[in-house]
N, C-alpha and C. Protein backbone atom coordinates (compact mmCIF):
# COMPACT_ATOMS: atom_id res chain seq x y z
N UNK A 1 3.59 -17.12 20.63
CA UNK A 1 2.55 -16.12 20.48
C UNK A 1 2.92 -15.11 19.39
N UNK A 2 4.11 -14.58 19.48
CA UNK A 2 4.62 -13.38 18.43
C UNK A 2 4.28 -14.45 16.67
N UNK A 3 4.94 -15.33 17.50
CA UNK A 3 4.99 -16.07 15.56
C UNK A 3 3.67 -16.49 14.89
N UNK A 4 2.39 -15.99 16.15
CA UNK A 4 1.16 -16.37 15.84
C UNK A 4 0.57 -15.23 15.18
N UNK A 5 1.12 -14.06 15.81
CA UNK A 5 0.64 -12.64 15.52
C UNK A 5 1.44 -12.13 13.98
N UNK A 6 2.22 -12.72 13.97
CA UNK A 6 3.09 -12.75 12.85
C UNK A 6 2.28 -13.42 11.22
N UNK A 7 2.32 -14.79 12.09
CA UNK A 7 1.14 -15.48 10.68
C UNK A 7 -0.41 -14.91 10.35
N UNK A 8 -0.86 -14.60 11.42
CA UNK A 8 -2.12 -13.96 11.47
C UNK A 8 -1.70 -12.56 10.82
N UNK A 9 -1.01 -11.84 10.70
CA UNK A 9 -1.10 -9.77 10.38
C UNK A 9 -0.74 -10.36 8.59
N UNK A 10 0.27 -11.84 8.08
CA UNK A 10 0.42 -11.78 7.02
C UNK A 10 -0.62 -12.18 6.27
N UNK A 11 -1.42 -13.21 6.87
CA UNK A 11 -2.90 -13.53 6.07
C UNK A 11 -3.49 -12.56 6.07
N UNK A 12 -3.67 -11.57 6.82
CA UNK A 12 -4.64 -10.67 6.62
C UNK A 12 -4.27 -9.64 5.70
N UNK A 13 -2.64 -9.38 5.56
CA UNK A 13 -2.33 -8.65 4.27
C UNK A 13 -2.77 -9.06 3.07
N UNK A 14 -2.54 -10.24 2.95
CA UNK A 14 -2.97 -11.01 1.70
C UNK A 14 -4.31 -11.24 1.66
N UNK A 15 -5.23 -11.06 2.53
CA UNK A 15 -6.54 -11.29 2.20
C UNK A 15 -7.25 -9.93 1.66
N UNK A 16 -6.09 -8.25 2.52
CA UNK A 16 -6.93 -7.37 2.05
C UNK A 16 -6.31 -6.76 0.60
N UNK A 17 -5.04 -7.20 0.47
CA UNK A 17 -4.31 -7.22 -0.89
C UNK A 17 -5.25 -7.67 -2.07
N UNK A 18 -6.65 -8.33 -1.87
CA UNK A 18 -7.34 -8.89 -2.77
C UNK A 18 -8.63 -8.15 -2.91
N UNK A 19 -8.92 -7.33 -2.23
CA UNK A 19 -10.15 -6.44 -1.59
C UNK A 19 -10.43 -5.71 -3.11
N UNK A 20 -11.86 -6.22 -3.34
CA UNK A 20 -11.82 -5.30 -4.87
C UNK A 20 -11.52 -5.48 -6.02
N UNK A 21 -11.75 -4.78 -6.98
CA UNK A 21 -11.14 -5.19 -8.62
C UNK A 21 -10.50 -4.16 -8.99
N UNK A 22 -9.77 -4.72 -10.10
CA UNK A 22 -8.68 -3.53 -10.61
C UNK A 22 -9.95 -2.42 -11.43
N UNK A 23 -9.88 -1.23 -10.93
CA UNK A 23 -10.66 -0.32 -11.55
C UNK A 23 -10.28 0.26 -13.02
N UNK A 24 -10.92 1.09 -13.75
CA UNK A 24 -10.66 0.99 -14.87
C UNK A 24 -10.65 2.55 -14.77
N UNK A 25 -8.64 2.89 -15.19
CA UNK A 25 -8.48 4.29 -14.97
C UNK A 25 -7.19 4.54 -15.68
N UNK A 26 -7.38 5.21 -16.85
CA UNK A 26 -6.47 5.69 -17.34
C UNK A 26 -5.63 6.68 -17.43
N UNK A 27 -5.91 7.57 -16.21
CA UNK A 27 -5.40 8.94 -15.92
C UNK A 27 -4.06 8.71 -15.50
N UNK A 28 -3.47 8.55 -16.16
CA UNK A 28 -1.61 8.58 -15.18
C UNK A 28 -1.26 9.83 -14.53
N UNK A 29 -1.11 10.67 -15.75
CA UNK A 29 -1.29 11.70 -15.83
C UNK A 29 -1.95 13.18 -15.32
N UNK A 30 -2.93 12.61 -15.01
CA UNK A 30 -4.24 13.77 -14.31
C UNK A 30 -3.73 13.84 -13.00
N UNK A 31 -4.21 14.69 -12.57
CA UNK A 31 -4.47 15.43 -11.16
C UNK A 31 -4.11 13.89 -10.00
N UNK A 32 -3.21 13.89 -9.25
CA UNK A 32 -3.75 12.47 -8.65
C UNK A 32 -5.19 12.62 -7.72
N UNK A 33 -5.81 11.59 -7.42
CA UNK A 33 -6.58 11.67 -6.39
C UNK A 33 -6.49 10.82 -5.10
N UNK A 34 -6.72 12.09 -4.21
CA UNK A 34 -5.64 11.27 -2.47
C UNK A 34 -6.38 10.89 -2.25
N UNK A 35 -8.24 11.60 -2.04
CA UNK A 35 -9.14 10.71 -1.70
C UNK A 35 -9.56 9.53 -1.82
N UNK A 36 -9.46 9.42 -3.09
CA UNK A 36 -9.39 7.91 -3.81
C UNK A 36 -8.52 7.41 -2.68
N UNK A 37 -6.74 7.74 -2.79
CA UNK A 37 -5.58 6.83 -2.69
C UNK A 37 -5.90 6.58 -0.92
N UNK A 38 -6.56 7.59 -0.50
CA UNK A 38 -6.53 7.62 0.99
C UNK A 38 -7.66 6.17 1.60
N UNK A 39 -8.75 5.97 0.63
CA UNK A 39 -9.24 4.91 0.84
C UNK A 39 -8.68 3.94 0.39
N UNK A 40 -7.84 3.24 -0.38
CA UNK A 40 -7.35 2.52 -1.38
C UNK A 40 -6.34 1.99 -0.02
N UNK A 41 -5.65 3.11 0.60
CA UNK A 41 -4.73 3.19 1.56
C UNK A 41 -5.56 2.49 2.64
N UNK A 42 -7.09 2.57 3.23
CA UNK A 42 -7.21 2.56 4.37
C UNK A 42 -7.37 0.44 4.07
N UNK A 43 -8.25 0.71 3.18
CA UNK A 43 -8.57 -0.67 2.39
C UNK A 43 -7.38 -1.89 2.40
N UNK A 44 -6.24 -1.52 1.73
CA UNK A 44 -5.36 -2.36 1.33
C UNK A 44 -3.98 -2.40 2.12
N UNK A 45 -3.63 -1.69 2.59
CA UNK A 45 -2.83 -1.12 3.50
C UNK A 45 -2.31 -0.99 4.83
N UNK A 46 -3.43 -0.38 5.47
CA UNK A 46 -3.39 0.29 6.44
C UNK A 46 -3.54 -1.26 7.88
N UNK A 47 -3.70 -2.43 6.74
CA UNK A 47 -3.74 -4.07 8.08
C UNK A 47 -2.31 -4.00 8.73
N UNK A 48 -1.64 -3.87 7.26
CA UNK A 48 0.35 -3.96 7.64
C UNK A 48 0.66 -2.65 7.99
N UNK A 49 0.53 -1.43 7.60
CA UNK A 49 1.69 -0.20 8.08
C UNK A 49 0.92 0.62 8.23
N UNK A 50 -0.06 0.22 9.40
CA UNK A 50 -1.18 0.93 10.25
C UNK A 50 -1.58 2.06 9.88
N UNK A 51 -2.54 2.67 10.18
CA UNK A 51 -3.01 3.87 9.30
C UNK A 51 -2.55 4.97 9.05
N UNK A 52 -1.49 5.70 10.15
CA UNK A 52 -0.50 6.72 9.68
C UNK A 52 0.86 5.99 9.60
N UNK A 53 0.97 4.76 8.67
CA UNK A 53 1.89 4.52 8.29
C UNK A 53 3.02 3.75 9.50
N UNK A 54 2.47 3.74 10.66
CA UNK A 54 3.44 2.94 11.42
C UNK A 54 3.06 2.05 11.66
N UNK A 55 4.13 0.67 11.59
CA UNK A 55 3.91 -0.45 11.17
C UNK A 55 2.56 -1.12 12.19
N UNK A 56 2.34 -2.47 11.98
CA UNK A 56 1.37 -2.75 12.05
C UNK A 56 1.68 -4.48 12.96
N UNK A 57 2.74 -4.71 11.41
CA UNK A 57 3.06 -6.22 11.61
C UNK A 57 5.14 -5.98 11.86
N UNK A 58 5.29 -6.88 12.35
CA UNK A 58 6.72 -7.02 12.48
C UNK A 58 7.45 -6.42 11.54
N UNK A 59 7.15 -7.28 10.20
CA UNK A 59 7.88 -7.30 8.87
C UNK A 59 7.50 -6.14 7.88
N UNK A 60 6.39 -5.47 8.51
CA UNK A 60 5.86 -4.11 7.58
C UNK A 60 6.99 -3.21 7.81
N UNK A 61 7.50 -2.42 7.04
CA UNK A 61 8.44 -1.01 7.13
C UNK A 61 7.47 0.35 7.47
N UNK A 62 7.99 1.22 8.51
CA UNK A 62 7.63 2.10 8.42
C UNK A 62 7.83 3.21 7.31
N UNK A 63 6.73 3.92 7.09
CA UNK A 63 6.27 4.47 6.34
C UNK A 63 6.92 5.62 6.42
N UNK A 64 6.79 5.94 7.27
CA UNK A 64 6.87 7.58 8.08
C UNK A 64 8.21 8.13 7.50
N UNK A 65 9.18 6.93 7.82
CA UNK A 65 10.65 6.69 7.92
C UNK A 65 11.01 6.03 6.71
N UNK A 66 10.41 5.98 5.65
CA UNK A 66 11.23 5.66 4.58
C UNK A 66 11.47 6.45 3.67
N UNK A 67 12.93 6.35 3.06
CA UNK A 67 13.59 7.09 2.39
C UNK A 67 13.24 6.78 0.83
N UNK A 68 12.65 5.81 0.54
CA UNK A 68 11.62 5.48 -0.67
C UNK A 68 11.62 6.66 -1.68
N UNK A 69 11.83 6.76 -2.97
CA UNK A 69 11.19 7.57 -3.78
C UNK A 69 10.04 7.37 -4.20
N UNK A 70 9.17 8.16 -4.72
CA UNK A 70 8.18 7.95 -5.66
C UNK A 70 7.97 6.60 -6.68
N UNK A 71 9.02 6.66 -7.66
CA UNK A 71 9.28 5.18 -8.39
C UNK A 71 9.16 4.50 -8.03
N UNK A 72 10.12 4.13 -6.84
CA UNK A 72 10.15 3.09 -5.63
C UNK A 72 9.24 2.62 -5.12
N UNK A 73 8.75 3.31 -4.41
CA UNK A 73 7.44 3.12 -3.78
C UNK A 73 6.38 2.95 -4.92
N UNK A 74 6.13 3.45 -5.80
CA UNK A 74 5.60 2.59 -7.02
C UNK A 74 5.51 1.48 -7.61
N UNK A 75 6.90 1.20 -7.59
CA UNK A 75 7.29 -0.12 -7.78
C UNK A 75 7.18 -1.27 -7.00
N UNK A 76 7.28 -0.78 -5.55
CA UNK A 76 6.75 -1.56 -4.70
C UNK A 76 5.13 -2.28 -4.63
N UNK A 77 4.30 -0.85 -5.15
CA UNK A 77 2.90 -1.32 -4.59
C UNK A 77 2.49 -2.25 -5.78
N UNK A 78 3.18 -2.11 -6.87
CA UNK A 78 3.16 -2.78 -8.22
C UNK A 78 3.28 -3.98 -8.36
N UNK A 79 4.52 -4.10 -7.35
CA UNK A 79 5.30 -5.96 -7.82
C UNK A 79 5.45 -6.47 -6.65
N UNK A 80 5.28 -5.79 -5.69
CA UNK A 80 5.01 -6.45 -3.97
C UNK A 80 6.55 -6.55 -3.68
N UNK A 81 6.45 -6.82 -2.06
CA UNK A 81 8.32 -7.05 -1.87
C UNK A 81 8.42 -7.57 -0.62
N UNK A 82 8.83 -8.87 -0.38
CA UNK A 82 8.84 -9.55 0.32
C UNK A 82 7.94 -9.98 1.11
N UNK A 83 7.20 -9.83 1.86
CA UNK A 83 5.93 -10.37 2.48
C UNK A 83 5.07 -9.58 1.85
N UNK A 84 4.98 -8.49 1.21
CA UNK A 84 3.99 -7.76 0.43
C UNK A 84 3.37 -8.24 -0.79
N UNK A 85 2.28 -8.16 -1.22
CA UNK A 85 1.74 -8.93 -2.28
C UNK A 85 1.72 -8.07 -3.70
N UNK A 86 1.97 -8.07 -4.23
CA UNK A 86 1.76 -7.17 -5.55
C UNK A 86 0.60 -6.67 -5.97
N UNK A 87 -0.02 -5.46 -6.09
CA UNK A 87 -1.57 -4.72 -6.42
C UNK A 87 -1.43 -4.75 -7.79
N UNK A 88 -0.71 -4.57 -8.68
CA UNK A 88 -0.68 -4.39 -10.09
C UNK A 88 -2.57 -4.61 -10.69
N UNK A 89 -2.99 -6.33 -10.59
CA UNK A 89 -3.78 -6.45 -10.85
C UNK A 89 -4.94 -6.15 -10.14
N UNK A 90 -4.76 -5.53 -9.24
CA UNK A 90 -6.41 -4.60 -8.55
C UNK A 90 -6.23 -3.32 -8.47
N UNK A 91 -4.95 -2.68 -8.69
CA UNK A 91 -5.24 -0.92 -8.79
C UNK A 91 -4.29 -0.40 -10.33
N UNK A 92 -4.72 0.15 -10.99
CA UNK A 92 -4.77 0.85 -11.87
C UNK A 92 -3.34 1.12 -12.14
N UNK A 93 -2.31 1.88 -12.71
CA UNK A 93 -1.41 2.34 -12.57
C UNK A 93 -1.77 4.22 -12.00
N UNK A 94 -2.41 4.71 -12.64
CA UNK A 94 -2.76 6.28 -11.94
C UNK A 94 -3.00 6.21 -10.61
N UNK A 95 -4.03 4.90 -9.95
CA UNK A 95 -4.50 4.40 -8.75
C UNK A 95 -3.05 4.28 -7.59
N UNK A 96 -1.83 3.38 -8.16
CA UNK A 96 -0.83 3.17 -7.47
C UNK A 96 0.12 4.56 -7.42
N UNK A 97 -0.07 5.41 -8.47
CA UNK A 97 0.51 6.50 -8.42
C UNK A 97 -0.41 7.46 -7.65
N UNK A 98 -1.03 7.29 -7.60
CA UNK A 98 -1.54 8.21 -6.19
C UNK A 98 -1.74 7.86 -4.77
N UNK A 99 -1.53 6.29 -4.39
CA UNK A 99 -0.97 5.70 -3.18
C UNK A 99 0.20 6.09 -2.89
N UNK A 100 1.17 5.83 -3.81
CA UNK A 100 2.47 6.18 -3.30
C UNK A 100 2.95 7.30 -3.33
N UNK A 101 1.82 8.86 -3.92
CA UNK A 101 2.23 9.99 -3.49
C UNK A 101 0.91 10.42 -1.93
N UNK A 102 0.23 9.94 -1.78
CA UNK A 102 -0.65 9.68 -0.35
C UNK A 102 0.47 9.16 0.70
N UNK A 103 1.33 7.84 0.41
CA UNK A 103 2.22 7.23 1.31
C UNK A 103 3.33 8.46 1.88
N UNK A 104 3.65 9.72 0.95
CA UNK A 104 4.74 10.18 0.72
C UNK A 104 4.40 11.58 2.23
N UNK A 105 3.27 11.25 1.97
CA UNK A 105 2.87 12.54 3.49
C UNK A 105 2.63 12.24 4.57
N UNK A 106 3.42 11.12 4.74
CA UNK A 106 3.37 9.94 5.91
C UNK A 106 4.54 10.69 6.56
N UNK A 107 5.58 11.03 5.72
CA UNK A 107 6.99 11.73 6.20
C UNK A 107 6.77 13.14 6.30
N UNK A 108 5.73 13.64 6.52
CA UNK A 108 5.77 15.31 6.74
C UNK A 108 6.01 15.49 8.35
């Protein structure tokens, strides 16, 4: 049963990992926007490391509890990491930089 719930929470990462097109945003720089990142978050996210960030699926890391930097966690939502799928090509780079400062108030 677990190893069912297991295969089932990873398809569904990967199915919502695909949710959407890469938007067209060149703001790295600008103001981030959480609202944006907070949907982006509820959208792509929130299947594996549940909506305030505690896990979801076995293999998801909590959120809450990671010692992650900014970069890091950038880099993560970028190039995916281990059961995680890589967003690069559906969110923006300004887009992932404002997920992973949205992710970062998971630890307040």
């Amino acid at each position: 049963m677990r190893l069912i719930a297991l295969w089932f929470g990873t398809v569904m990462c990967l199915l919502t990992s695909c949710e959407g097109g890469r938007s067209v945003d060149s703001r790295v720089d600008a103001a981030p926007n959480l609202a944006q990142a907070s949907r982006n978050y509820i959208l792509k996210c929130s299947v594996c490391h549940g909506a305030d960030g505690a896990p979801v699926l076995l293999t998801a890391p909590d959120l809450r509890t990671s010692t992650l930097d900014l970069d890091e966690r950038e880099a993560i939502i970028a190039y995916g990491k281990g059961t995680m799928p890589p967003h690069q090509a559906m969110l923006s780079k300004a887009e992932i930089r404002d997920l992973a400062l949205y992710i970062e108030e998971f630890r307040h």
